[in-house]
C-alpha atoms as a PDB file:
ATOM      1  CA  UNK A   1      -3.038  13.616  -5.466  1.00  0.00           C
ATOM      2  CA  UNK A   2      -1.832  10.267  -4.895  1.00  0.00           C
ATOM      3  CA  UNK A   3      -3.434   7.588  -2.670  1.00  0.00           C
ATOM      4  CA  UNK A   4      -1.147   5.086  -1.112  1.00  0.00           C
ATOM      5  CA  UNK A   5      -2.843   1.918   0.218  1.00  0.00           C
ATOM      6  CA  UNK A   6      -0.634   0.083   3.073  1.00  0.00           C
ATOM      7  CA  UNK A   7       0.152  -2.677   5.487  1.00  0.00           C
ATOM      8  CA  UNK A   8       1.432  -5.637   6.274  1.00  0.00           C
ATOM      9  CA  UNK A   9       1.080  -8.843   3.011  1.00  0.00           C
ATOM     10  CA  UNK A  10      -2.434  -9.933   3.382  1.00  0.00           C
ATOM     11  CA  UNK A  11      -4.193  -7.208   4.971  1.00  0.00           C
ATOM     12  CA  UNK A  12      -6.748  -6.411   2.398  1.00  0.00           C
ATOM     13  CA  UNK A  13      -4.691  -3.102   1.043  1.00  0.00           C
ATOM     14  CA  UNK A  14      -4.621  -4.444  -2.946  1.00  0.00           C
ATOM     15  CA  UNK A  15      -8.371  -5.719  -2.704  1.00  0.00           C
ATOM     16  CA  UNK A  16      -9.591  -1.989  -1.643  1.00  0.00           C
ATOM     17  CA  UNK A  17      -7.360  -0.471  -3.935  1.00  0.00           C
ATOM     18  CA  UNK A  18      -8.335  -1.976  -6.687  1.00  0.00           C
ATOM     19  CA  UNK A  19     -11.832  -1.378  -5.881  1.00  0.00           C
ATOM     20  CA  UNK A  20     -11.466   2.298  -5.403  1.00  0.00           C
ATOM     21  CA  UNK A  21      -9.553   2.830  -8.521  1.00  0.00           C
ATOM     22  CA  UNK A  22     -12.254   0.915 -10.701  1.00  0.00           C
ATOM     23  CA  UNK A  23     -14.944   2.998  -9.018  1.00  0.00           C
ATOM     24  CA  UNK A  24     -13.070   5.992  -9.628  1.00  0.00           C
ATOM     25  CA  UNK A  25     -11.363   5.336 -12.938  1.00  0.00           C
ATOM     26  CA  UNK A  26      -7.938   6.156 -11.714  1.00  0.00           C
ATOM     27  CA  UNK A  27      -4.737   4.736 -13.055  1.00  0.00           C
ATOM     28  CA  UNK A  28      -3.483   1.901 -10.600  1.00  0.00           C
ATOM     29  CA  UNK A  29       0.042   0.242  -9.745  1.00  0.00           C
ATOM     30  CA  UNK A  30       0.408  -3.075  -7.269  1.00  0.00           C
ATOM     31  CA  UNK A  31       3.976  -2.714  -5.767  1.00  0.00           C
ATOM     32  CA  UNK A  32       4.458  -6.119  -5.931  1.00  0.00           C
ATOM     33  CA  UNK A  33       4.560  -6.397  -9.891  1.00  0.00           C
ATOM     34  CA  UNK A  34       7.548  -3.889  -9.372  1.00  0.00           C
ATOM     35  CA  UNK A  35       9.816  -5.443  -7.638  1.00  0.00           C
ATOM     36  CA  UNK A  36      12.637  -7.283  -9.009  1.00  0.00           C
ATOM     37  CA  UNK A  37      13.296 -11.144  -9.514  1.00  0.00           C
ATOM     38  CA  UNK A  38      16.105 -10.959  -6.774  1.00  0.00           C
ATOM     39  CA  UNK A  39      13.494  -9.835  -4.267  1.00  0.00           C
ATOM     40  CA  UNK A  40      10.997 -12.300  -5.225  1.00  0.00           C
ATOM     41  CA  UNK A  41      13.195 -15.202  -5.174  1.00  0.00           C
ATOM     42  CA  UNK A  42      14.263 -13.793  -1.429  1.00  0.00           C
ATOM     43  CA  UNK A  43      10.740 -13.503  -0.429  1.00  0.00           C
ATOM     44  CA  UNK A  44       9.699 -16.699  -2.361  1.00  0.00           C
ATOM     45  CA  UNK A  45      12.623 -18.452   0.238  1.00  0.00           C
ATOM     46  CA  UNK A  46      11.488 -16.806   3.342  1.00  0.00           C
ATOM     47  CA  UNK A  47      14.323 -14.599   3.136  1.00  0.00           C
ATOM     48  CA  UNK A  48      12.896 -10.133   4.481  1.00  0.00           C
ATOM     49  CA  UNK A  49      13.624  -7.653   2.088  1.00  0.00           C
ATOM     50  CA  UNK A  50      16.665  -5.434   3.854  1.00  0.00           C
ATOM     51  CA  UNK A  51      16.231  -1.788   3.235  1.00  0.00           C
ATOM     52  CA  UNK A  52      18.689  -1.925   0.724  1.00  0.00           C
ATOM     53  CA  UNK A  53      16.970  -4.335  -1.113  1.00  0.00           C
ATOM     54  CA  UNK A  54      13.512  -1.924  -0.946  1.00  0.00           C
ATOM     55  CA  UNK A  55      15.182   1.329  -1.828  1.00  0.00           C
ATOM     56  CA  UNK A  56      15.539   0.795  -5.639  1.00  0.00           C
ATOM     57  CA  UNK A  57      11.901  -0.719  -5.772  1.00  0.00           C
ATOM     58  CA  UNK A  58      10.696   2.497  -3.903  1.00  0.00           C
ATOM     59  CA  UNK A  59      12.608   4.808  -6.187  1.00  0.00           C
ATOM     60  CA  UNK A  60      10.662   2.904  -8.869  1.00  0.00           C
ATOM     61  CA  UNK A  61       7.122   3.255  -7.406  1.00  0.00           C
ATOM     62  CA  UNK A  62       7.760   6.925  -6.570  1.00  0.00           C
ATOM     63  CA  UNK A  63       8.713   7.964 -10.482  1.00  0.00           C
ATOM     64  CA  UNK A  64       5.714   5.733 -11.036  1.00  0.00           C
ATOM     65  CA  UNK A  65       3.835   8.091  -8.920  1.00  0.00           C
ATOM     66  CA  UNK A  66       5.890  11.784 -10.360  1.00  0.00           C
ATOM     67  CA  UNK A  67       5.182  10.533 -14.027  1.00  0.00           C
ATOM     68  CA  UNK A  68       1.567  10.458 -13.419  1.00  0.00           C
ATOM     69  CA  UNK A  69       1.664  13.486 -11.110  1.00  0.00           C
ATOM     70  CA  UNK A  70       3.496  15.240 -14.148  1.00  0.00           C
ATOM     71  CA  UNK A  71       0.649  14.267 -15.729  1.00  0.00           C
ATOM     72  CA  UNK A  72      -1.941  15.763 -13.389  1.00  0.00           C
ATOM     73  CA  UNK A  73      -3.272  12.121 -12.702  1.00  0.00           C
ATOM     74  CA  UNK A  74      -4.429  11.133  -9.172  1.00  0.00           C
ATOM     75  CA  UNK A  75      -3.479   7.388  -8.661  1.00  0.00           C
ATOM     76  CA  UNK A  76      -3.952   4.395  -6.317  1.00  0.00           C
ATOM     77  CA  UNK A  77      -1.058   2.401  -5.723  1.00  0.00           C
ATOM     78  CA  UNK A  78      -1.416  -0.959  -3.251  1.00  0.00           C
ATOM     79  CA  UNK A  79       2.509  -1.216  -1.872  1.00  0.00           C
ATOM     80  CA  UNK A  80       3.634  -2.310   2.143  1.00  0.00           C
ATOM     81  CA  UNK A  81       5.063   0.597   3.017  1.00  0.00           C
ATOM     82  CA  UNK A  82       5.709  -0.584   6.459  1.00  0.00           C
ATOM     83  CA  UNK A  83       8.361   2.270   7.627  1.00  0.00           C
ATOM     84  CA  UNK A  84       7.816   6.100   7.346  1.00  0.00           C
ATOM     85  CA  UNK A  85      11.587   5.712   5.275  1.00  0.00           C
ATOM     86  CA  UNK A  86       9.775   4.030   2.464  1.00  0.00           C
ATOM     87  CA  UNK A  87       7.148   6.836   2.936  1.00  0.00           C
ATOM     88  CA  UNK A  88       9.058   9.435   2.822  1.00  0.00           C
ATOM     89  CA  UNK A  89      10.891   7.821  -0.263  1.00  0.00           C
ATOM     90  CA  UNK A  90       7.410   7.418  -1.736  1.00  0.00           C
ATOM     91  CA  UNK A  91       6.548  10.964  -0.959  1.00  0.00           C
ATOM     92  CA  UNK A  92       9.604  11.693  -3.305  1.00  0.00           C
ATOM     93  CA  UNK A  93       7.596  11.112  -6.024  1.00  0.00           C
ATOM     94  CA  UNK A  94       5.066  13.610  -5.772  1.00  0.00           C
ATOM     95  CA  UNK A  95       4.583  16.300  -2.371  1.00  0.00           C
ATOM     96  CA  UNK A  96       0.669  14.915  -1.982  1.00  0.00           C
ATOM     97  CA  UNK A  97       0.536  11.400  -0.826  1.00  0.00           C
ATOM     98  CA  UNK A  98      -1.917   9.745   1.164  1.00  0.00           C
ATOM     99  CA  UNK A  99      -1.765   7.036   3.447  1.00  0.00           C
ATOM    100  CA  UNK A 100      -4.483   4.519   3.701  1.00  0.00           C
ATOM    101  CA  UNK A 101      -3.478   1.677   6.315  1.00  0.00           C
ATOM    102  CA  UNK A 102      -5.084  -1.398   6.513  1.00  0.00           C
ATOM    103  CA  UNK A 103      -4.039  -2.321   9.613  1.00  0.00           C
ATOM    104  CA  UNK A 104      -5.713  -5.396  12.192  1.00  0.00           C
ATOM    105  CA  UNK A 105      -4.355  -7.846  14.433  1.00  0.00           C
ATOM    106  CA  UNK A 106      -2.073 -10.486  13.305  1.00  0.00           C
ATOM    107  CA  UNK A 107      -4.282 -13.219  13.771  1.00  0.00           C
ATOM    108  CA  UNK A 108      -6.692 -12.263  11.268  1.00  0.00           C
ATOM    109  CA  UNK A 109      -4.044 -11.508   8.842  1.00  0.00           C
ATOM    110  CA  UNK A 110      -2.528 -14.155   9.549  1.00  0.00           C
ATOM    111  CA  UNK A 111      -5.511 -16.572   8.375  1.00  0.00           C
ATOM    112  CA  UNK A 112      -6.027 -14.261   5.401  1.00  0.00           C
ATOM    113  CA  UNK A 113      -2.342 -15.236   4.059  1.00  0.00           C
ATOM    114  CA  UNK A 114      -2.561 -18.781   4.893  1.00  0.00           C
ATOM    115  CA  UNK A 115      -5.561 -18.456   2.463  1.00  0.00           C
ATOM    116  CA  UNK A 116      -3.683 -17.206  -0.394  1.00  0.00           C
ATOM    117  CA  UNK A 117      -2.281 -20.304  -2.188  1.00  0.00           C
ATOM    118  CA  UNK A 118      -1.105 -18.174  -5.428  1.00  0.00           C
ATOM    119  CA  UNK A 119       1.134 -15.557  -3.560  1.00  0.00           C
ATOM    120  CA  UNK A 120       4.952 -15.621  -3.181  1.00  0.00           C
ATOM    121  CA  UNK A 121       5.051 -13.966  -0.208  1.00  0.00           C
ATOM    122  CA  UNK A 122       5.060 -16.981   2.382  1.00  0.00           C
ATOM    123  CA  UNK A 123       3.217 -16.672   5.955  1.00  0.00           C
ATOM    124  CA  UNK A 124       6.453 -16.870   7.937  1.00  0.00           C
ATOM    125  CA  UNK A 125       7.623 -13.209   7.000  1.00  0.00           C
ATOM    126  CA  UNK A 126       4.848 -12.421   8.171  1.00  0.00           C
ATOM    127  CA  UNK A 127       6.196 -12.164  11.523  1.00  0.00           C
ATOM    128  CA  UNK A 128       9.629  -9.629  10.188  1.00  0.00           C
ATOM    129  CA  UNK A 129       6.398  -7.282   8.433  1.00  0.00           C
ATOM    130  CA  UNK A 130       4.660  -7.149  11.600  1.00  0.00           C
ATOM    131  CA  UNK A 131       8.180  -6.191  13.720  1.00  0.00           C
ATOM    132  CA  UNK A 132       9.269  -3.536  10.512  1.00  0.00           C
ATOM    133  CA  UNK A 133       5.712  -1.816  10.285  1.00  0.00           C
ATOM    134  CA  UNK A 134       5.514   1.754  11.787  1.00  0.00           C
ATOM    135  CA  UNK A 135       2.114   3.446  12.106  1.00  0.00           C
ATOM    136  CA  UNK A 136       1.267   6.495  10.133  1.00  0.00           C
ATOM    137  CA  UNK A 137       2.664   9.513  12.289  1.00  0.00           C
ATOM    138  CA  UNK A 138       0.227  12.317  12.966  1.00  0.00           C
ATOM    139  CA  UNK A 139       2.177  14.489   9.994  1.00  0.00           C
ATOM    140  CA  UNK A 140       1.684  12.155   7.338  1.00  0.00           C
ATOM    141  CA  UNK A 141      -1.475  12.729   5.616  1.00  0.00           C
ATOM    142  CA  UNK A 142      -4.121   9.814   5.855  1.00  0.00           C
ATOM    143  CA  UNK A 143      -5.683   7.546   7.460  1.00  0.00           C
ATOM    144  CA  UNK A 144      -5.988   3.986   9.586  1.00  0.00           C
ATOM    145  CA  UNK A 145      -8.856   1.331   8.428  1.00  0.00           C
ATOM    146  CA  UNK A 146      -9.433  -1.657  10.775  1.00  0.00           C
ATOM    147  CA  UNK A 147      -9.144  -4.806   8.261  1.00  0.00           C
ATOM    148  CA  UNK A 148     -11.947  -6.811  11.111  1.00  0.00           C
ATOM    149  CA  UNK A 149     -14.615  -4.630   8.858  1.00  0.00           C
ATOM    150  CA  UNK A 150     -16.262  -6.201   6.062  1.00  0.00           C
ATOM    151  CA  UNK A 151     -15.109  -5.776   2.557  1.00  0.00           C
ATOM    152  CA  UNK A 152     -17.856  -3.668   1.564  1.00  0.00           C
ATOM    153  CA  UNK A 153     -17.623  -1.266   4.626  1.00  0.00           C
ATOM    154  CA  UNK A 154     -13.876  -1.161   3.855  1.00  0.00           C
ATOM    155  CA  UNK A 155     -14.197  -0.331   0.177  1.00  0.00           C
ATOM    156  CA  UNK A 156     -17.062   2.128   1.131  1.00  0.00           C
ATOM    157  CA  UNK A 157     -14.843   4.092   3.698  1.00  0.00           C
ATOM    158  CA  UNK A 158     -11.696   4.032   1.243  1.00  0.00           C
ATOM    159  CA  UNK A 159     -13.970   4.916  -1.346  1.00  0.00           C
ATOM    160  CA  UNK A 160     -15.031   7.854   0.486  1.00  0.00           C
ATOM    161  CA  UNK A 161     -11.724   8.949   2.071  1.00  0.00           C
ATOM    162  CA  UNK A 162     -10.467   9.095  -1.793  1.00  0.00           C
ATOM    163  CA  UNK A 163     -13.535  11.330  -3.180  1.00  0.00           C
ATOM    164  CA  UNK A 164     -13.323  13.512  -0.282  1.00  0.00           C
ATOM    165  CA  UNK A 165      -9.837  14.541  -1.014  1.00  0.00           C
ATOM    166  CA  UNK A 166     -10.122  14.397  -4.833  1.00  0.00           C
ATOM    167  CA  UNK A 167     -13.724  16.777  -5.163  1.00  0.00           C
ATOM    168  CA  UNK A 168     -12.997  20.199  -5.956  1.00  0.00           C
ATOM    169  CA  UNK A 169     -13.686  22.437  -2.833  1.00  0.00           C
ATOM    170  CA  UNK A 170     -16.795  24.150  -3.247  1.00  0.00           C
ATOM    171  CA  UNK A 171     -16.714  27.524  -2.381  1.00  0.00           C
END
């Protein structure tokens, strides 16, 4: 079982993610690291990502995802996944993925990006993420977290989303 954490750039989704795979001990990927210098650089310039730019990162992240599937690992990946497309591309990977959106309203987001000084992702696109994001659609597996919680009640309802669909049922 893979767990997907999604949303817009600086909506919390790589904070939670990397808390829930620490508390769980599960192997963990940040999207970002994977994508190639071209799509920095166009990002860094305040250039969006077109689809075609995505697809090859995507098709990375979701062999990331088979390999350890192959493996029997369950992962936690932090990645935008702002279209059901890159889901479903994602999904490609391995047939059990989970969605966990971090999802607010811009404002707050908005001031959360500002705050990150270190990040190549500049707060203009944050306006072409907001217009490209699709909501989870009642088929896809997972699940909607309002970022206007605290940290802690965010971790603790990832935390327990993840361990609720990783236990063994008990019969």
């Amino acid at each position: 079982m893979h767990f997907v954490f999604m949303g817009v750039s600086g909506s919390g989704k790589t904070t939670v993610a990397e808390h829930v795979a620490q508390r769980l001990e599960l192997p963990f990927a940040e999207a970002d690291l994977f994508h190639p210098e071209a799509n920095i650089g166009k990002m860094s310039a305040g250039t969006p990502l077109t689809d075609e730019d995505r697809r090859p990162w995507l098709r990375e992240l979701a062999s990331w995802i088979g390999e350890h599937d192959a493996l029997g690992e369950t992962t936690v990946m932090a990645c935008s996944a702002l279209k059901r497309e890159y889901r479903d591309l994602l999904r490609e990977g391995a047939p059990d993925v989970h969605f966990l959106h971090m999802h607010g309203p811009a404002e707050v987001i908005w001031e959360r990006i500002e705050a990150r000084p270190d990040h190549f992702m500049p707060p203009a696109l944050l306006r072409s993420q907001l217009e490209t994001l699709e909501r989870l659609d009642p088929d896809e597996a997972g699940r909607e977290f309002d970022v206007r919680a605290d940290l802690e009640t965010l971790n603790g309802g990832a935390l327990l989303y993840v361990e609720d669909h990783i236990r063994p049922a008990v019969p």
